[in-house]
Protein backbone atom coordinates (compact mmCIF):
# COMPACT_ATOMS: atom_id res chain seq x y z
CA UNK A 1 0.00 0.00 0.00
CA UNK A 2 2.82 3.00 1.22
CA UNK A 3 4.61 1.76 -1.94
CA UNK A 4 1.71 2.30 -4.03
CA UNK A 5 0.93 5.71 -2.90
CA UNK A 6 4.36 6.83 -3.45
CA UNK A 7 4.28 5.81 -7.16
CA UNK A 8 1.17 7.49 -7.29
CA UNK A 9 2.25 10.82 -5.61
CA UNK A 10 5.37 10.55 -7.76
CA UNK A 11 3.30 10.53 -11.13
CA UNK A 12 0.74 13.39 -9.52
CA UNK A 13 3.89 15.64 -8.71
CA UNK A 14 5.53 14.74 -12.13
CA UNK A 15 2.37 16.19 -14.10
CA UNK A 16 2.23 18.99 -11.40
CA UNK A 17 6.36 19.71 -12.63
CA UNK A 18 4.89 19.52 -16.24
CA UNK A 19 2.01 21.84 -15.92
CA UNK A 20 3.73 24.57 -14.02
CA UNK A 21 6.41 25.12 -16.75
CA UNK A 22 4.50 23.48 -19.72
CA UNK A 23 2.79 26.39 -22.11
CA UNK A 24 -1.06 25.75 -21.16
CA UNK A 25 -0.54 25.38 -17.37
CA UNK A 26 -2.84 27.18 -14.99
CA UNK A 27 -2.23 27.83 -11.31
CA UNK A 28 -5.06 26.34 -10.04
CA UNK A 29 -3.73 22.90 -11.81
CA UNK A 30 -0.55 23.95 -11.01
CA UNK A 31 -1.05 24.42 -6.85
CA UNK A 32 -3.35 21.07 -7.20
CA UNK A 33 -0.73 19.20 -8.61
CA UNK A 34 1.90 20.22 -6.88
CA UNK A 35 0.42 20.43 -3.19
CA UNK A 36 -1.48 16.91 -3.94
CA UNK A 37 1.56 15.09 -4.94
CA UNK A 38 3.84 16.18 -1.92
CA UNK A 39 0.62 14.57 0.24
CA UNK A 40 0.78 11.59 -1.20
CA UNK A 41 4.09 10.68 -0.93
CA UNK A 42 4.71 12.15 2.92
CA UNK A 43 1.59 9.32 3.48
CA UNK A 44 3.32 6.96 1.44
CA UNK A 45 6.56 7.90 3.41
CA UNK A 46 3.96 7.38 6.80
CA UNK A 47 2.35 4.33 5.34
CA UNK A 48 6.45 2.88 4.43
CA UNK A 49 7.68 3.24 8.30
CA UNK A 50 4.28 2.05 9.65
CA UNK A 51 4.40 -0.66 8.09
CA UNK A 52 8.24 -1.33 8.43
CA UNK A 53 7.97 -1.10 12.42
CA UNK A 54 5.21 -3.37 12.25
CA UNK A 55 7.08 -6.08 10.47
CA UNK A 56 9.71 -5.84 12.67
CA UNK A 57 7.28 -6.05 15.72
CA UNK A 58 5.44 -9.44 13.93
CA UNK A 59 9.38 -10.85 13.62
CA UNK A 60 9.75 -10.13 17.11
CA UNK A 61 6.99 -12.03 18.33
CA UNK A 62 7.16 -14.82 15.81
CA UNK A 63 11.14 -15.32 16.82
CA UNK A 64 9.90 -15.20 20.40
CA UNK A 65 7.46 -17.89 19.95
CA UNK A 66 9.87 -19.87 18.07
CA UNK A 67 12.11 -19.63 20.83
CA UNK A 68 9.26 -20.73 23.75
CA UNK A 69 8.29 -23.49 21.02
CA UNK A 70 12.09 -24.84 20.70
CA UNK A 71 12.25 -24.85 24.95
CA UNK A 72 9.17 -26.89 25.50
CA UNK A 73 9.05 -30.52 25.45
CA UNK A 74 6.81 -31.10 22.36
CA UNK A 75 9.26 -32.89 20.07
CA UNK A 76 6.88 -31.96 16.90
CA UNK A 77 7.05 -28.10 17.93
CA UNK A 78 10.76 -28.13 18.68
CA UNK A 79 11.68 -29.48 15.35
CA UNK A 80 9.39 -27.09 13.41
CA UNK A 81 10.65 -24.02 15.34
CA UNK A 82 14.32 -24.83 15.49
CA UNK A 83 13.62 -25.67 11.25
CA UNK A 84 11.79 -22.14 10.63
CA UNK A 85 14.51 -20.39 12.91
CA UNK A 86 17.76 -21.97 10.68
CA UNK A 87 15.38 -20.97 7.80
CA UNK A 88 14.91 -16.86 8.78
CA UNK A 89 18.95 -17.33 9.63
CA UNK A 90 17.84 -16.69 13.17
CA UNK A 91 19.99 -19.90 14.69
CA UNK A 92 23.07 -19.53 15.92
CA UNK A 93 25.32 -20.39 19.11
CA UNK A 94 24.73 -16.49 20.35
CA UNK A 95 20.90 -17.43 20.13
CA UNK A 96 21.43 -21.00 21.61
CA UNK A 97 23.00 -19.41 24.53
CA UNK A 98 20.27 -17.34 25.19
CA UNK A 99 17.84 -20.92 25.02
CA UNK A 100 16.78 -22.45 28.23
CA UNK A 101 16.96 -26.44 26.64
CA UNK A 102 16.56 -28.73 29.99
CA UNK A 103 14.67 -30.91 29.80
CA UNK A 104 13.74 -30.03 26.08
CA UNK A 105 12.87 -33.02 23.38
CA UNK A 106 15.28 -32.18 20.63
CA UNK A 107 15.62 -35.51 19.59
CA UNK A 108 16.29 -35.73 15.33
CA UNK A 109 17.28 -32.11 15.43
CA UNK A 110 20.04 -31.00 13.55
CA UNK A 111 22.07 -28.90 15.86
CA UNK A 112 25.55 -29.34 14.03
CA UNK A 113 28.37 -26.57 14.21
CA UNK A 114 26.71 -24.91 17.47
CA UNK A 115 28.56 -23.74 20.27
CA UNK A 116 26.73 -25.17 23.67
CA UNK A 117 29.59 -24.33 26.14
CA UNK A 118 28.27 -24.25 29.57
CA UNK A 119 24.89 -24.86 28.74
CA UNK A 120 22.76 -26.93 31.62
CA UNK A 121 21.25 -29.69 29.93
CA UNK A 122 19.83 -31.70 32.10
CA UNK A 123 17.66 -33.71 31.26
CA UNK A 124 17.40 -32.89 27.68
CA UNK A 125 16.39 -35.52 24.80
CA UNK A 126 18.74 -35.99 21.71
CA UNK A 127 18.16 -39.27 20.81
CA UNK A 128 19.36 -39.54 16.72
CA UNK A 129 20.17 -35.85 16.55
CA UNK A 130 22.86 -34.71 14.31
CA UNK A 131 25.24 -33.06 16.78
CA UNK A 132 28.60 -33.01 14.41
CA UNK A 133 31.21 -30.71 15.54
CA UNK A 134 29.36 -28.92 18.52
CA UNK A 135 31.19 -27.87 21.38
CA UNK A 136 29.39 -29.30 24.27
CA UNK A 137 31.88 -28.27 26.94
CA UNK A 138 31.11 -28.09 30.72
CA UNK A 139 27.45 -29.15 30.23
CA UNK A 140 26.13 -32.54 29.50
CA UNK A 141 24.63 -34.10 32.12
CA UNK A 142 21.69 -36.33 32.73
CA UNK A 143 20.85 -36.01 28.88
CA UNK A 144 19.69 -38.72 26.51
CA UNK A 145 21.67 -38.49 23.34
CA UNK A 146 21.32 -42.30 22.43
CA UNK A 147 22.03 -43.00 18.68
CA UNK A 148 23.12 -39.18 18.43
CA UNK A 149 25.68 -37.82 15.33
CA UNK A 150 28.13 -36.58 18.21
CA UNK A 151 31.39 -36.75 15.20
CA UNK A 152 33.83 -33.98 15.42
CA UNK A 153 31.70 -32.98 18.34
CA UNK A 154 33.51 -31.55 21.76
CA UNK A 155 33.30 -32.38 25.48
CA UNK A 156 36.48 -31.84 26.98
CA UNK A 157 36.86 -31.07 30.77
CA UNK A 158 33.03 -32.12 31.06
CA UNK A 159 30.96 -33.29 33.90
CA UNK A 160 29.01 -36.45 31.78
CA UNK A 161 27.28 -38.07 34.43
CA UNK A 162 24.27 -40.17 34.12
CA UNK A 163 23.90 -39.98 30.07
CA UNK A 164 22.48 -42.23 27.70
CA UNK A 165 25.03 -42.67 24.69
CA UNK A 166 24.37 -46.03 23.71
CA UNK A 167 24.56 -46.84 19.57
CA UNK A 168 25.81 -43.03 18.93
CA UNK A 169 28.16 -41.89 16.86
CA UNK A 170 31.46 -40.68 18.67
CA UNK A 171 33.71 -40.86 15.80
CA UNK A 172 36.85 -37.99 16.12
CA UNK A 173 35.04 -36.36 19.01
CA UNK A 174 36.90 -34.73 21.50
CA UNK A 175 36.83 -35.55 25.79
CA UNK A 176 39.99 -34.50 27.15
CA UNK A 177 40.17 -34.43 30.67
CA UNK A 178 36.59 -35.48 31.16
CA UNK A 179 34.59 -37.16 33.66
CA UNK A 180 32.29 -39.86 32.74
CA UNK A 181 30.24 -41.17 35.55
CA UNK A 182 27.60 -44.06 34.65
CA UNK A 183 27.29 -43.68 31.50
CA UNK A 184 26.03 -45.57 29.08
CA UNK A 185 27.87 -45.77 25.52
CA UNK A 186 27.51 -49.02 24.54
CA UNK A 187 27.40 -50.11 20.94
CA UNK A 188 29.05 -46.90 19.73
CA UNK A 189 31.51 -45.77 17.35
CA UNK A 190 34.68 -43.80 19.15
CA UNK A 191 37.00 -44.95 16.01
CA UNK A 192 40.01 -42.20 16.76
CA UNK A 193 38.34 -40.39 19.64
CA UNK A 194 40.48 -38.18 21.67
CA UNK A 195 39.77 -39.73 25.57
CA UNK A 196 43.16 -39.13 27.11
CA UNK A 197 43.23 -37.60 30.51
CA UNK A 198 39.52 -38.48 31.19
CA UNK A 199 38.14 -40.80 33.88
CA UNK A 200 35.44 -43.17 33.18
CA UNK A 201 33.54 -44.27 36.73
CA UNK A 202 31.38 -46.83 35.93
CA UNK A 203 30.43 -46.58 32.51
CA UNK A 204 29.07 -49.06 29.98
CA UNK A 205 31.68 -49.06 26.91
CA UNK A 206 30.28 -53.05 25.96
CA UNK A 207 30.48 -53.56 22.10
CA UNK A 208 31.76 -50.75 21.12
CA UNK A 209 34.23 -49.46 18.47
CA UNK A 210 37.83 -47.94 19.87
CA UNK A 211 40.04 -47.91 16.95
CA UNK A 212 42.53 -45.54 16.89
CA UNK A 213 41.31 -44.02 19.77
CA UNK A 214 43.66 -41.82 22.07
CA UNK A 215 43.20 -43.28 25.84
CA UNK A 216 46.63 -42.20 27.07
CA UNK A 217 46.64 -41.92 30.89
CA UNK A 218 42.77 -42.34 31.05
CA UNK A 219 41.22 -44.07 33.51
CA UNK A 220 38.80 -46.70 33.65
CA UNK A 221 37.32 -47.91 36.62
CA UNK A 222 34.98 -50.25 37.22
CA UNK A 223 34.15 -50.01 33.74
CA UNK A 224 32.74 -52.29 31.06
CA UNK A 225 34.85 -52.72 28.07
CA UNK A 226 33.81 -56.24 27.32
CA UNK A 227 33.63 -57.33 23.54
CA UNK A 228 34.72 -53.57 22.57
CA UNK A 229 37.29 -53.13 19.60
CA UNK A 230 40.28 -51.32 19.99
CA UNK A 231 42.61 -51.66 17.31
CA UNK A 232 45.61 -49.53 17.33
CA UNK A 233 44.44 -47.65 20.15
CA UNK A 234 46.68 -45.77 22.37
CA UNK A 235 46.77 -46.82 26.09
CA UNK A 236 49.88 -45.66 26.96
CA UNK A 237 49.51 -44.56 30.41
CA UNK A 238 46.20 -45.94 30.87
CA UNK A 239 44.78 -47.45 34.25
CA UNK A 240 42.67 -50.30 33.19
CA UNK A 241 43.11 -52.23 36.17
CA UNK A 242 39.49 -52.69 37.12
CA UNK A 243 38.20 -52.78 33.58
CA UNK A 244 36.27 -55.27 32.25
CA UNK A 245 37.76 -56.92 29.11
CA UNK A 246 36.38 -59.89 28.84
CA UNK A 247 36.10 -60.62 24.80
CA UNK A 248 37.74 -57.31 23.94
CA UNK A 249 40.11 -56.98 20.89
CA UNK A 250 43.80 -55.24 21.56
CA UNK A 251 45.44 -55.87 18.14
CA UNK A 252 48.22 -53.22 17.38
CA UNK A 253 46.82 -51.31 20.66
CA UNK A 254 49.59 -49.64 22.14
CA UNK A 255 50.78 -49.92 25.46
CA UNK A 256 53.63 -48.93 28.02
CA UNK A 257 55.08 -49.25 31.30
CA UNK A 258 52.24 -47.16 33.24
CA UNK A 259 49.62 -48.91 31.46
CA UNK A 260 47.85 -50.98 34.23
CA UNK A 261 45.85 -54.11 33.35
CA UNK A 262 43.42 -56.09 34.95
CA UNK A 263 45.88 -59.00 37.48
CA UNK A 264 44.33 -61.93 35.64
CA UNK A 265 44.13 -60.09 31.80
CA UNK A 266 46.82 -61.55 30.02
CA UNK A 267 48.63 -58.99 27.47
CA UNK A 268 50.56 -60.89 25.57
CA UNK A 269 47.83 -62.66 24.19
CA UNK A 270 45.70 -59.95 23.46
CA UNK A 271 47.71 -58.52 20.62
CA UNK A 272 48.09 -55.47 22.09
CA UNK A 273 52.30 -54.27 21.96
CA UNK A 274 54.48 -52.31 23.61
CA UNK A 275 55.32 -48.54 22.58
């Protein structure tokens, strides 16, 4: 509509121009014109910012609801409003850290290449999301990220306590210095995963992949390893000593002098060899 009226009060003015220096103008035609056009385009200028302000006001409350939808716990609403905020280029890690996500049902979302650091997740559902190369940092914590994309991802010096990880995929994430605590990662790929430094209390590591994985001077206590793969990983370092490895695979997996093994695990037969 504004832009309307200014095209119009642009054409009235034009003629106005025309008739006050063309040969058969007349003042009256002339003052109409003139005084006529300049109306119509300071309403058209009115009609322009009115409506601008209220677009911006309608964004407002549509991000803001997209925001409250993304929080809640309906999975269905989540997805949609995390989907229409990528799509207005309205998602990124300054919004996220603005999101209050405990307890949230994100699960399927695609929340790759976010920054999370510090968020409190408790609680939170992520089961199958796409999580590639998001820093996760000093937050995860009683979340459910079973079967999530977690590659590239990072959780160094992290409290993980109490998370279900089971069939996710781990591959060349980062956890440096971090603290697992009964958690469950079961039937997941950590194929050249960066563990070193961390200490695993507990956890359930059963059937899953460790090849190439750093575990240099990482502990693991009390922790299931059993029928888990670790080819070529590095374990130099590692306390093991209270690990279960029953049916695990060492082939290549290298070991030194402050690597501490279970008293009855025998390491010569495991195929694991000395650095």
């Amino acid at each position: 509509m504004g832009y309307a009226l200014f095209v119009v009060g642009s054409c009235v003015l034009s003629l106005g121009y025309f008739h006050l220096y063309g040969r058969t103008a007349k003042y009256v035609v002339q003052d109409f014109y003139a005084n006529f056009g300049a109306e119509l385009i300071s309403i058209a200028i009115t009609v322009l910012i009115v409506d601008s302000l209220a677009k911006r006001r309608e964004e407002r409350e549509l991000r803001a609801q997209l925001i409250q939808d993304m929080e809640g716990q309906s999975n269905q609403f989540s997805l949609r409003a995390l989907a229409m905020l990528r799509a207005k280029g309205w998602l990124s890690s300054k919004l996220v850290s603005t999101l209050e996500l405990s307890r949230s049902n994100l699960s399927g979302a695609d929340l790759s290449n976010l920054e999370m650091k510090g968020k409190y997740l408790a609680g939170i559902i992520l089961r199958g999301a796409n999580l590639e190369k998001t820093d996760f940092r000093d937050c995860v914590k009683y979340a459910h990220l079973s079967g999530a994309n977690l590659s590239l991802s990072r959780l160094d010096n992290s409290a993980v306590e109490s998370v279900q990880l089971h069939h996710s995929d781990l591959r060349k994430s980062t956890c440096i210095k971090t603290s697992l605590k009964n958690t469950n990662i079961s039937y997941s790929d950590l194929s050249e995963a960066n563990l070193s430094h961390s200490h695993f209390y507990k956890c359930d590591m059963s059937n899953s992949v460790l090849r190439s994985a750093n575990l240099k001077n990482a502990i693991l206590s009390e922790t299931n390893l059993s029928a888990s793969k670790l080819n070529n990983a590095s374990l130099e370092g590692a306390d093991l000593s209270t690990a279960n490895l029953q049916d695990a695979m060492f082939p290549f997996a290298r070991y030194d002098e402050k690597t501490r093994w279970p008293r009855e695990f025998n390491v010569t037969e495991s195929g694991a060899i000395r650095a």
